[in-house]
Protein backbone atom coordinates (compact mmCIF):
# COMPACT_ATOMS: atom_id res chain seq x y z
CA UNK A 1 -22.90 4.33 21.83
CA UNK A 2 -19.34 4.88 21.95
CA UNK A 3 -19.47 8.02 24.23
CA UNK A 4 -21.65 5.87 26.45
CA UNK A 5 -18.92 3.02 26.44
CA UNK A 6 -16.23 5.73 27.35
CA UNK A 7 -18.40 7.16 29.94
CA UNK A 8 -18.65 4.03 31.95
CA UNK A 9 -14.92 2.63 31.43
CA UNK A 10 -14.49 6.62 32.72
CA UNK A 11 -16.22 5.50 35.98
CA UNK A 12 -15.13 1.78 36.81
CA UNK A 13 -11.37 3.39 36.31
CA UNK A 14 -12.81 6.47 39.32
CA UNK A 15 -14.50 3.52 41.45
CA UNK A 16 -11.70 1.16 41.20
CA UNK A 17 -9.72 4.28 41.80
CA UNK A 18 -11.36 4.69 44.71
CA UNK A 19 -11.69 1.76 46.31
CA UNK A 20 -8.47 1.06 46.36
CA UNK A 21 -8.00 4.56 48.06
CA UNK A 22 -10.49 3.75 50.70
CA UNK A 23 -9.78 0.47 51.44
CA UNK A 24 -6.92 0.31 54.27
CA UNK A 25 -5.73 -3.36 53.00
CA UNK A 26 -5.16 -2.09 48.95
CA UNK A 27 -2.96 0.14 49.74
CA UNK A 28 -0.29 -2.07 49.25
CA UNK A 29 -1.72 -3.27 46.76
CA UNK A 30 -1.67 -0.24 44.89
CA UNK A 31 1.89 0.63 45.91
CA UNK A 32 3.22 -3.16 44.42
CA UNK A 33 0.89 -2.19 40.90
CA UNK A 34 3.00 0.71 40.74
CA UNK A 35 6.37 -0.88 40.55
CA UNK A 36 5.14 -3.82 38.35
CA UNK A 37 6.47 -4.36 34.98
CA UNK A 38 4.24 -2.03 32.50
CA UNK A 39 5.64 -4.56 29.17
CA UNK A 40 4.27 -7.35 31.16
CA UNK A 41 1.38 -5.62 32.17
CA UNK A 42 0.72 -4.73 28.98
CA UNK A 43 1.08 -8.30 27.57
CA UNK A 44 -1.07 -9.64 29.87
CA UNK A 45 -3.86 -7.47 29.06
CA UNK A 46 -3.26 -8.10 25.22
CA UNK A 47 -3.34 -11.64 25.75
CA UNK A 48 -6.68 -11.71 27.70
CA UNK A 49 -8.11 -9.16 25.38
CA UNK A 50 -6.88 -12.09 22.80
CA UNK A 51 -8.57 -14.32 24.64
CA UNK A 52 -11.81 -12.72 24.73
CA UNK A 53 -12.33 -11.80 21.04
CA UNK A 54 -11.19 -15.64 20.41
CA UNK A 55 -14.03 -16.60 22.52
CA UNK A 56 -16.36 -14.16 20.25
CA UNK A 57 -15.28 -16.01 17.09
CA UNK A 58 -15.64 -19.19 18.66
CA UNK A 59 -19.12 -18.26 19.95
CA UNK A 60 -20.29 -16.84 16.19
CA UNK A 61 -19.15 -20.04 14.74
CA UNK A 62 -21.75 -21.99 17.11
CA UNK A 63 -24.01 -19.96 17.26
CA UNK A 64 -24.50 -18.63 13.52
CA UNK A 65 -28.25 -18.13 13.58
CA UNK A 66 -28.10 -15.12 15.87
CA UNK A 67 -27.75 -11.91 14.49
CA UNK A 68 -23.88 -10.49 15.28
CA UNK A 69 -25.06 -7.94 18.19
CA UNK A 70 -26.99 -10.08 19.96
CA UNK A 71 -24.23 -13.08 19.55
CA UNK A 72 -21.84 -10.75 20.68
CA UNK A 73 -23.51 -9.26 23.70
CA UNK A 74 -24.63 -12.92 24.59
CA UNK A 75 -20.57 -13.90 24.44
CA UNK A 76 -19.88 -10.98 26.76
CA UNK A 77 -22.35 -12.20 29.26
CA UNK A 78 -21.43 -15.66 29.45
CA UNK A 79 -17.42 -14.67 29.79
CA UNK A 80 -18.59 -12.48 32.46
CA UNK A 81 -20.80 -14.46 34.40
CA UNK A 82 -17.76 -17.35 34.03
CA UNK A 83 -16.08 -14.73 35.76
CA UNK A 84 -18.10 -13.99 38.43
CA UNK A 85 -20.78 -16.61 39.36
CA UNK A 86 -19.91 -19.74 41.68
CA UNK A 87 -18.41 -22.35 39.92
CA UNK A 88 -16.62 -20.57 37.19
CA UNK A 89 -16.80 -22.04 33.16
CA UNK A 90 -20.21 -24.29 34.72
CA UNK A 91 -21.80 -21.61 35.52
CA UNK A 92 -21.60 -19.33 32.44
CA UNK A 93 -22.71 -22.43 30.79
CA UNK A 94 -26.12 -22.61 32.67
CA UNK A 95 -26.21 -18.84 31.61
CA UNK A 96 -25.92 -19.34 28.27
């Protein structure tokens, strides 16, 4: 499961990658990334990873009767379809 995990973070790092390579407007993108601030960065990306596993515990807590995996792959969905469907925190709501 793990090797499967590292696989795919493997490829969304070569498509992102990539895109940003292919895309004529991310260029600059890519060249401001490269000057930014890698302790800030990297507290960022602590913070939201904070976030995230906050929102696990949070979800356990209301949601006791399911069994951990599917509790936690339920969490995952519902912070990422927050994320990415219209209307933001609403909609992961209606997907939960």
């Amino acid at each position: 499961m793990l090797k499967r995990r590292l696989i795919t973070v493997g490829l969304l790092l070569v498509a992102g990658g990539t895109a940003i390579l292919a895309v004529p407007g991310l260029h600059d993108a890519a060249r401001r990334a490269s000057s930014a601030n890698l302790a800030l960065l990297a507290g960022a990306v602590g913070l939201e990873l904070a976030s995230c596993v906050s929102f696990l515990a949070i979800f356990r807590r209301f949601f006791a009767e399911l069994p951990a995996p599917e509790a936690r792959r339920l969490a995952w969905i519902e912070m990422g379809s927050g994320a990415l469907l219209p209307g933001g925190g609403v909609g992961s709501l209606a997907a939960g």
